[in-house]
N, C-alpha and C. Protein backbone atom coordinates (compact mmCIF):
# COMPACT_ATOMS: atom_id res chain seq x y z
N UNK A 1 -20.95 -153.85 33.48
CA UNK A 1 -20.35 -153.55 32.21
C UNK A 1 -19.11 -154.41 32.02
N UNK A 2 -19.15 -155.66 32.56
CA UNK A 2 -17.91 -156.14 32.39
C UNK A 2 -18.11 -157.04 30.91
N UNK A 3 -17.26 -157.03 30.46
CA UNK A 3 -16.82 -157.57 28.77
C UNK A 3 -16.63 -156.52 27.93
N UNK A 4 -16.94 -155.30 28.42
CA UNK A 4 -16.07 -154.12 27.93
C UNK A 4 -14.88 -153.71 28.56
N UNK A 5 -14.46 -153.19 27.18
CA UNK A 5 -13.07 -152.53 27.62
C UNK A 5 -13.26 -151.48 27.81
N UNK A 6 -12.25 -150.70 28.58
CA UNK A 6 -11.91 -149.00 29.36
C UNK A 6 -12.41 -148.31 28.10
N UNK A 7 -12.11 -147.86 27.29
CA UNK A 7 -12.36 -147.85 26.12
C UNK A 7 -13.85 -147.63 25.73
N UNK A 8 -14.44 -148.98 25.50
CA UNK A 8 -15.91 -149.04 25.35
C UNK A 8 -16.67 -148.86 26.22
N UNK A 9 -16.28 -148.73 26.96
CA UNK A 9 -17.26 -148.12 28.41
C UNK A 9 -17.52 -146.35 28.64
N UNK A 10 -16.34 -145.94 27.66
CA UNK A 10 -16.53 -144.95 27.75
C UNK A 10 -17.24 -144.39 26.76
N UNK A 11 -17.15 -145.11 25.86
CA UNK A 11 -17.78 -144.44 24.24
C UNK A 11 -19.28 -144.83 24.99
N UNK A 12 -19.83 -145.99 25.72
CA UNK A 12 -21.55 -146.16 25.82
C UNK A 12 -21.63 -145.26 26.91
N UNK A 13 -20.95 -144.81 27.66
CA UNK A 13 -21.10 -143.81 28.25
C UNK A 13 -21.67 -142.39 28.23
N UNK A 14 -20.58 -142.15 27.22
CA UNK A 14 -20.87 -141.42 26.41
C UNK A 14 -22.35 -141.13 25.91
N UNK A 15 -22.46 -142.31 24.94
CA UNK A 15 -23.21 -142.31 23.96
C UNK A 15 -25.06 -142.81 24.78
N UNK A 16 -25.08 -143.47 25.95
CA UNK A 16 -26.50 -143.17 26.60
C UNK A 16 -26.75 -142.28 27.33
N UNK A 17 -25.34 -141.54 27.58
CA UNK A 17 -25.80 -140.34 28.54
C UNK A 17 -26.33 -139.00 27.60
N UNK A 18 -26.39 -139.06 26.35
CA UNK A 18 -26.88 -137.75 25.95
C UNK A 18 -28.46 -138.28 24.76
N UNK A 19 -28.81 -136.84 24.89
CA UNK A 19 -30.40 -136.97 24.20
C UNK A 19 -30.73 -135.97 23.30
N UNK A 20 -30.62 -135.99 22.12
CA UNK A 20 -30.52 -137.52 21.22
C UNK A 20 -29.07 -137.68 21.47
N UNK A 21 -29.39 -139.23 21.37
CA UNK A 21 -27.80 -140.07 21.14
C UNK A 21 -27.04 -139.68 19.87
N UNK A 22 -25.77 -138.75 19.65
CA UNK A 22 -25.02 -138.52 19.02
C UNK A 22 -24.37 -139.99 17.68
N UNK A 23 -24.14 -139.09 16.60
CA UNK A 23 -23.99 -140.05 15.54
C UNK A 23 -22.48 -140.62 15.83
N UNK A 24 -22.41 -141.99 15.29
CA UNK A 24 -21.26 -142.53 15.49
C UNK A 24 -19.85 -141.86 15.02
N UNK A 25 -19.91 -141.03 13.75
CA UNK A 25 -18.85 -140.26 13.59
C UNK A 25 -18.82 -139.07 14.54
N UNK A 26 -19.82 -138.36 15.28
CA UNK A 26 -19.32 -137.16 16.00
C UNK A 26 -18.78 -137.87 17.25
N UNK A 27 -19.52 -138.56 17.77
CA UNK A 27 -18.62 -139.42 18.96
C UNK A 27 -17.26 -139.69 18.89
N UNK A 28 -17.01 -140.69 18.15
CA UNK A 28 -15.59 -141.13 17.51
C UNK A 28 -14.81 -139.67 17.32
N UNK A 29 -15.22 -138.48 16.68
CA UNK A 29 -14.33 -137.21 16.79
C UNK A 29 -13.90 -136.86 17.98
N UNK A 30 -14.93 -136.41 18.80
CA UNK A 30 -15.23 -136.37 20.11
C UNK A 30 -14.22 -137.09 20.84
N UNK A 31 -13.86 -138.04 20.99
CA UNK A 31 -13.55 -139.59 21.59
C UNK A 31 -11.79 -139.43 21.13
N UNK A 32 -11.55 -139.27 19.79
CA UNK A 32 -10.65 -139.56 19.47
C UNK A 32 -10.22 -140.65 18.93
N UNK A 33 -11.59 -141.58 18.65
CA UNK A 33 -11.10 -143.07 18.48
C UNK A 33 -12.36 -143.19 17.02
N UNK A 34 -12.23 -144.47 16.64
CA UNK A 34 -12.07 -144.45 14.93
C UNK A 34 -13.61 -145.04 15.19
N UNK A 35 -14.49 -145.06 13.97
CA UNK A 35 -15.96 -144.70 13.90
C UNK A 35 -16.34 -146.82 14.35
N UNK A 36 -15.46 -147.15 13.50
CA UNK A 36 -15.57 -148.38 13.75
C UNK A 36 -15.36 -148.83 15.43
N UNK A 37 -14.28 -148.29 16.19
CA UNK A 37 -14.55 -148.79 17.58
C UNK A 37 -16.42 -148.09 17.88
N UNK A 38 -16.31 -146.88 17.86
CA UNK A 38 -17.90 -146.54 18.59
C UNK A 38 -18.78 -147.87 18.28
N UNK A 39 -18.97 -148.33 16.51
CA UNK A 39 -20.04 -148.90 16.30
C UNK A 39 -19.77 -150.65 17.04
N UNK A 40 -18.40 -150.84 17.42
CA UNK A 40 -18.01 -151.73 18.16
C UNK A 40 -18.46 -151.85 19.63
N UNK A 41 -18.24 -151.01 20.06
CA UNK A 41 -18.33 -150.94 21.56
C UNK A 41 -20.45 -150.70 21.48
N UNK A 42 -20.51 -150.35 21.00
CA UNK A 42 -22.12 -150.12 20.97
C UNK A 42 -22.81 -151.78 20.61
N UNK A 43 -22.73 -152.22 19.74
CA UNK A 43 -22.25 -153.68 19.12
C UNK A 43 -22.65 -154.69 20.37
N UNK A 44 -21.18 -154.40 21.09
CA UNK A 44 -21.16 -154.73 22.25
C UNK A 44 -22.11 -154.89 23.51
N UNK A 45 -22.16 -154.22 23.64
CA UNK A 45 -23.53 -153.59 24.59
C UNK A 45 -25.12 -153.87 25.16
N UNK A 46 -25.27 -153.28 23.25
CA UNK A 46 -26.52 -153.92 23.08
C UNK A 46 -26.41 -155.63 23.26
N UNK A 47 -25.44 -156.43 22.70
CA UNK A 47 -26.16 -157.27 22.64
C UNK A 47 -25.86 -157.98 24.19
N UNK A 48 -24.78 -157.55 24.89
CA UNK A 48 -24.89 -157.87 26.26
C UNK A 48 -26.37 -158.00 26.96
N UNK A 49 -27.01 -156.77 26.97
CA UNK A 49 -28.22 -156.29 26.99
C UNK A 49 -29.03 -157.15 26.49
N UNK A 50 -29.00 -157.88 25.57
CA UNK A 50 -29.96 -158.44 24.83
C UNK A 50 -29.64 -159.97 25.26
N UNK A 51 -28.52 -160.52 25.31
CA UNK A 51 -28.51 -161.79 25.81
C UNK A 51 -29.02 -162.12 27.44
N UNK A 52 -28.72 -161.22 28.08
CA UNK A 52 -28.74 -161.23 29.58
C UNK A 52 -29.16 -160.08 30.57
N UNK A 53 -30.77 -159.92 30.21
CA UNK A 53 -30.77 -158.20 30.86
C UNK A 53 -30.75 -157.96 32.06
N UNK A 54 -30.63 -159.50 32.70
CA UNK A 54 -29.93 -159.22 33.91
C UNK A 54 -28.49 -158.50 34.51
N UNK A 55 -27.96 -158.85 33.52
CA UNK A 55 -26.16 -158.55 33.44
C UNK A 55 -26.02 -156.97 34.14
N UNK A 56 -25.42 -156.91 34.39
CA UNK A 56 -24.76 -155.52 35.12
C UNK A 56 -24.13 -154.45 33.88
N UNK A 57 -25.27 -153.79 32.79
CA UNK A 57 -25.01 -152.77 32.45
C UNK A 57 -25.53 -151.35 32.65
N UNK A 58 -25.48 -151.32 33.51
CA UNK A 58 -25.96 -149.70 34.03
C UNK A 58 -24.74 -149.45 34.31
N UNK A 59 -24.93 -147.94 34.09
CA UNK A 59 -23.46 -147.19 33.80
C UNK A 59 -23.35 -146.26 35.34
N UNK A 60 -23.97 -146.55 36.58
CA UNK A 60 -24.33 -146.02 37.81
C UNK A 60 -22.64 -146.51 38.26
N UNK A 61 -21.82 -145.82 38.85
CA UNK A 61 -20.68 -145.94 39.42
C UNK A 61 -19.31 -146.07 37.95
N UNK A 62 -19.93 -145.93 36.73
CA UNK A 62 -18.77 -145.77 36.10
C UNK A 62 -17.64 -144.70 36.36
N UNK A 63 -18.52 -143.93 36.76
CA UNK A 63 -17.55 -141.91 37.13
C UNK A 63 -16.71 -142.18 38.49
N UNK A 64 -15.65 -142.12 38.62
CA UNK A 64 -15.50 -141.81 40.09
C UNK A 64 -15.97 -140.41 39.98
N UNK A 65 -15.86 -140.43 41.63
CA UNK A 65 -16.15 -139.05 42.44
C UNK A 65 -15.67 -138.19 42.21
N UNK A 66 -14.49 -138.27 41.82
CA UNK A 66 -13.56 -137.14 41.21
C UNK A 66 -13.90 -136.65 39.78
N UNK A 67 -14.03 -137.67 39.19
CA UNK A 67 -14.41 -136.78 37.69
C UNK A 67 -16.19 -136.29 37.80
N UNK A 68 -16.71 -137.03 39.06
CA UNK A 68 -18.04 -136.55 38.87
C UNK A 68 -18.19 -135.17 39.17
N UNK A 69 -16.89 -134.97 40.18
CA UNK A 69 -16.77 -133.27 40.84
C UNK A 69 -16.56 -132.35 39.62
N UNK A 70 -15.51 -132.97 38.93
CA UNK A 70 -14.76 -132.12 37.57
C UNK A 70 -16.07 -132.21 36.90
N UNK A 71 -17.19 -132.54 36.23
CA UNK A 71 -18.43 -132.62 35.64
C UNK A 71 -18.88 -131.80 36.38
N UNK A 72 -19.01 -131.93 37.36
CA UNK A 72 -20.04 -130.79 38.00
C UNK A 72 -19.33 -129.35 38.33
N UNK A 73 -18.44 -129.42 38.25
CA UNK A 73 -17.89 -128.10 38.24
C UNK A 73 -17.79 -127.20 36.90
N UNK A 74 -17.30 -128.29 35.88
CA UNK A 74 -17.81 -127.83 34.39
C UNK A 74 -18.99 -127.23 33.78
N UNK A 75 -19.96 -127.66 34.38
CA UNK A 75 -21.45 -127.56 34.71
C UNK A 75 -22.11 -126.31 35.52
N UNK A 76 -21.34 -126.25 36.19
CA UNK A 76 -21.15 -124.63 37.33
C UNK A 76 -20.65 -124.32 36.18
N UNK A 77 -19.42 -123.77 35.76
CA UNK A 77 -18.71 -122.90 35.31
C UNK A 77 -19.35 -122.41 33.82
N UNK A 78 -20.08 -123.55 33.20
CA UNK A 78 -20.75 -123.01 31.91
C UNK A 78 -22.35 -122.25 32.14
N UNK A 79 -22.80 -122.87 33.45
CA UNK A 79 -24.29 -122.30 33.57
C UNK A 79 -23.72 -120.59 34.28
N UNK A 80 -22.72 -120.68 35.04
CA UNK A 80 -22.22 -119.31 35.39
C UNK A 80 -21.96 -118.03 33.73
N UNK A 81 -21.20 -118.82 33.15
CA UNK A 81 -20.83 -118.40 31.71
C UNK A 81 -22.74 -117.78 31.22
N UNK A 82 -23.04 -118.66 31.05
CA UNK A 82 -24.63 -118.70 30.56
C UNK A 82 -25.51 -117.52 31.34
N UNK A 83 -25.17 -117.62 32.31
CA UNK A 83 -25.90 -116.25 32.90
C UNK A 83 -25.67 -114.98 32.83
N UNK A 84 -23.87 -114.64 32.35
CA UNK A 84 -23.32 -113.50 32.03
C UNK A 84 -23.68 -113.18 30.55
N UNK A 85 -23.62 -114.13 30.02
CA UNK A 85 -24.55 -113.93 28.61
C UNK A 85 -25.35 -113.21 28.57
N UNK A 86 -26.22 -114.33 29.08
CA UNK A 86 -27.82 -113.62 29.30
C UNK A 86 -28.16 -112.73 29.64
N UNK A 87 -27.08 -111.75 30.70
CA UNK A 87 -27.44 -110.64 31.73
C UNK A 87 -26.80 -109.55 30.74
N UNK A 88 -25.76 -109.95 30.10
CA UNK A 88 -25.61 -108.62 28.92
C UNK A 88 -26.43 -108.78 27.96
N UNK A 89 -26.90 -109.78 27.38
CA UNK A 89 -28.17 -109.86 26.27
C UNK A 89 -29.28 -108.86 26.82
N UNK A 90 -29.22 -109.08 27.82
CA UNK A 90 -30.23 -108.28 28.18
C UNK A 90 -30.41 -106.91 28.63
N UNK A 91 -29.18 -106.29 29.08
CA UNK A 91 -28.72 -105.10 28.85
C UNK A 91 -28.58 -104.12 27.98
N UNK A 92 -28.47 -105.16 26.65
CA UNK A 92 -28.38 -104.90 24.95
C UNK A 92 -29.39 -104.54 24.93
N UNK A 93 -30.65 -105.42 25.19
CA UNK A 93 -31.77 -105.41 24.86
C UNK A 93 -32.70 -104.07 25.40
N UNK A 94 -32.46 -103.35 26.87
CA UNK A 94 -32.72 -102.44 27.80
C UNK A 94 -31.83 -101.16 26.53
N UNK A 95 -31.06 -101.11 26.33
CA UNK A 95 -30.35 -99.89 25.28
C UNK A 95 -31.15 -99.71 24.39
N UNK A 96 -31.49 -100.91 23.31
CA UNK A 96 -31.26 -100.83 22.46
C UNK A 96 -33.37 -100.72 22.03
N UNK A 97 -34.10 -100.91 23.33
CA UNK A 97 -35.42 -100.12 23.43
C UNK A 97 -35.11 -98.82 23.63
N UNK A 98 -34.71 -98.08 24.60
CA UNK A 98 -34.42 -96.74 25.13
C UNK A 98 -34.02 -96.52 23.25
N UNK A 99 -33.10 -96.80 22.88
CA UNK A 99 -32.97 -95.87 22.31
C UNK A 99 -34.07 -96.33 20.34
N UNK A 100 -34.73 -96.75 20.56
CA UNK A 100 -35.48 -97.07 19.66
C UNK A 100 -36.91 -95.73 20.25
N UNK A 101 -37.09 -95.94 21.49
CA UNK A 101 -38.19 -94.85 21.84
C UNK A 101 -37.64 -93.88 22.01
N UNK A 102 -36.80 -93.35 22.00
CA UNK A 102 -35.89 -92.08 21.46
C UNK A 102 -36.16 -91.45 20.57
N UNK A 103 -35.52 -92.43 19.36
CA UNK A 103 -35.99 -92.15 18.09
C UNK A 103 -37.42 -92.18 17.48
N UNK A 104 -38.50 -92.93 18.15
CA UNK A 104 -39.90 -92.34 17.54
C UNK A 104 -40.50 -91.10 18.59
N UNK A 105 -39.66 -90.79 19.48
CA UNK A 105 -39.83 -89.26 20.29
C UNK A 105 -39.23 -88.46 19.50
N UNK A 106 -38.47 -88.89 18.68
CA UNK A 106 -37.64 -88.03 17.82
C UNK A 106 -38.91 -87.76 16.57
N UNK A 107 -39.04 -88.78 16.03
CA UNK A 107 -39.93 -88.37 14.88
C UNK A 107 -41.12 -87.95 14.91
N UNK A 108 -41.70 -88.19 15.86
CA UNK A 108 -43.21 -87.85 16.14
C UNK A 108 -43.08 -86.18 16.49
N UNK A 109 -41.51 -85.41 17.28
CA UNK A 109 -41.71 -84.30 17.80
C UNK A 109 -41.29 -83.66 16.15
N UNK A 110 -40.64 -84.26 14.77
CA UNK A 110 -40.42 -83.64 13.57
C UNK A 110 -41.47 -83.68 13.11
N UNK A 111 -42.62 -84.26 12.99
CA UNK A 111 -43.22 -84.54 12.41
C UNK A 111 -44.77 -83.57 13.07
N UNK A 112 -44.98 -83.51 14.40
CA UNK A 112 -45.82 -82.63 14.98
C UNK A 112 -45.28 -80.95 14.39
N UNK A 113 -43.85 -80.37 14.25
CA UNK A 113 -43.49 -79.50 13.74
C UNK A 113 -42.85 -79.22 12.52
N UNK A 114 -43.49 -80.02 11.87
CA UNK A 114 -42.83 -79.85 10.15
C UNK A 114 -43.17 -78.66 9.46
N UNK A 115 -43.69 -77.66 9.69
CA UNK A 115 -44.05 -76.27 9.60
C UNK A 115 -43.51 -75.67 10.04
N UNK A 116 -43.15 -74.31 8.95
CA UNK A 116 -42.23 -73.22 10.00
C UNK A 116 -42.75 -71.84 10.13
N UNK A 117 -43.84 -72.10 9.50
CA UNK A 117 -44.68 -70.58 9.92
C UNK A 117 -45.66 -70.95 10.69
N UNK A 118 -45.98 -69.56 11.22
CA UNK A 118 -46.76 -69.05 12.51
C UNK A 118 -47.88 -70.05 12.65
N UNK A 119 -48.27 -70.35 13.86
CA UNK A 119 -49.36 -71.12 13.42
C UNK A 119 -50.95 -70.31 13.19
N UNK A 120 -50.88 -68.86 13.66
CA UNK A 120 -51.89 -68.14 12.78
C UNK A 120 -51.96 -67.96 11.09
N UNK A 121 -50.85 -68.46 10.40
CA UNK A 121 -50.27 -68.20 9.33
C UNK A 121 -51.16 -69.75 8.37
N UNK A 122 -50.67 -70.83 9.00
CA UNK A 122 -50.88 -72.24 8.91
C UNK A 122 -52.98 -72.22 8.49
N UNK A 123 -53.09 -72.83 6.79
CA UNK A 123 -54.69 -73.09 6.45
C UNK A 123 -54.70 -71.62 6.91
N UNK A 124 -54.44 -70.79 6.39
CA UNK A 124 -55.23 -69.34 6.30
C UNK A 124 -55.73 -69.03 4.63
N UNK A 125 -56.77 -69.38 4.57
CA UNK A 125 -57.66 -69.13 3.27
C UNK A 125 -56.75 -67.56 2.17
N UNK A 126 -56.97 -66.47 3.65
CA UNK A 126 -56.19 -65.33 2.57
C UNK A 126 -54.99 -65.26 2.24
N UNK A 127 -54.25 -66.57 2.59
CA UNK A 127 -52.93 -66.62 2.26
C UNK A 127 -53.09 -66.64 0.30
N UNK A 128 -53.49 -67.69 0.18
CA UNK A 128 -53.41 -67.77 -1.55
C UNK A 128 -54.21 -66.59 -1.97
N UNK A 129 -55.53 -66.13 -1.42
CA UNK A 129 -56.02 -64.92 -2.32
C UNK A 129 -54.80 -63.56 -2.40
N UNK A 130 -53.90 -63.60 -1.51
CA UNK A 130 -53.14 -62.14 -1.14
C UNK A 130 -51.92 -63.18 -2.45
N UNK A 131 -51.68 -64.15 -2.31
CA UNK A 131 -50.39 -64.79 -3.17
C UNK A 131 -50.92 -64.28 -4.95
N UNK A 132 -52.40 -64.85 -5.12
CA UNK A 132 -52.65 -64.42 -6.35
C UNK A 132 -52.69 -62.90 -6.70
N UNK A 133 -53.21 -62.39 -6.14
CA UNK A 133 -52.88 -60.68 -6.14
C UNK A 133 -51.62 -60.25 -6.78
N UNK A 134 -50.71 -60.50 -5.72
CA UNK A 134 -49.02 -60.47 -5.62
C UNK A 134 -49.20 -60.64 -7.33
N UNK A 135 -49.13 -61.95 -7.80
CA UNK A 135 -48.55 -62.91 -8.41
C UNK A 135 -49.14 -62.15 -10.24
N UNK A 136 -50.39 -61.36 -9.87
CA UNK A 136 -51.20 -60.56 -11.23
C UNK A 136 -50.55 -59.44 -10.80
N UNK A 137 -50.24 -59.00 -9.78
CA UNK A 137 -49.63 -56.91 -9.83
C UNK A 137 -48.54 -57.23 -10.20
N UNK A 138 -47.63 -58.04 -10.53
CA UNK A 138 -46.12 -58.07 -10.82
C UNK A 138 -46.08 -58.91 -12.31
N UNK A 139 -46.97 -59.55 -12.38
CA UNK A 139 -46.84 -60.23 -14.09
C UNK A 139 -47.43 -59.45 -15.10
């Protein structure tokens, strides 16, 4: 990567290490540096690449060891994050069945007893003949 600057080494860095390759303005946000360096340093690059693909652009030893640790520890610390997520998502999820089959134990036991008389009482034919009776001795 030599004919880049500190700088542009970091923006192609950047910018081949992720998939899809990020647009030149989110980089440059990202980066801190103005849309025109990204499309510069990229510029760059490629055509290194293109004149000489022999040339030494692989980005293998750009990281020291140290920031590769700080990456990988970042990396721990968000997949750790990611699992506490997940393990209460899913806890949510364990509640929030229980109490969904609750509630159709709930309705199915209102609904099996939506009647409040006897169940000898319940479709008894002489119920309405004794109601009409009633209903002519008093009118």
């Amino acid at each position: 990567m030599d004919g880049l600057t500190q700088t542009e080494r970091i923006i192609v860095a950047e910018y081949v290490s992720r998939f899809p390759p990020p647009k030149a303005k989110e980089l440059a946000a990202e980066l801190g540096v103005s849309v025109k360096t990204v499309y510069k340093a990229l510029y760059k690059y490629r055509k290194m690449k293109r004149d000489d693909p022999r040339a030494n652009t692989d980005l293998k030893g750009f990281y020291s060891r140290e920031e590769e640790n700080i990456q990988m520890k970042e990396i721990l610390q968000a997949l750790y994050t990611l699992k506490l997520s997940i393990d209460q998502l899913n806890n949510t999820l364990k509640n929030l069945i229980n109490v969904i089959s609750d509630l159709q134990r709930e309705k199915e036991t209102l609904t099996s007893s939506k009647s409040i008389l006897p169940s000898f009482v319940e479709d008894n034919p002489w119920l309405e003949v004794v109601s009409r009776l009633n209903e002519s001795s008093n009118g």
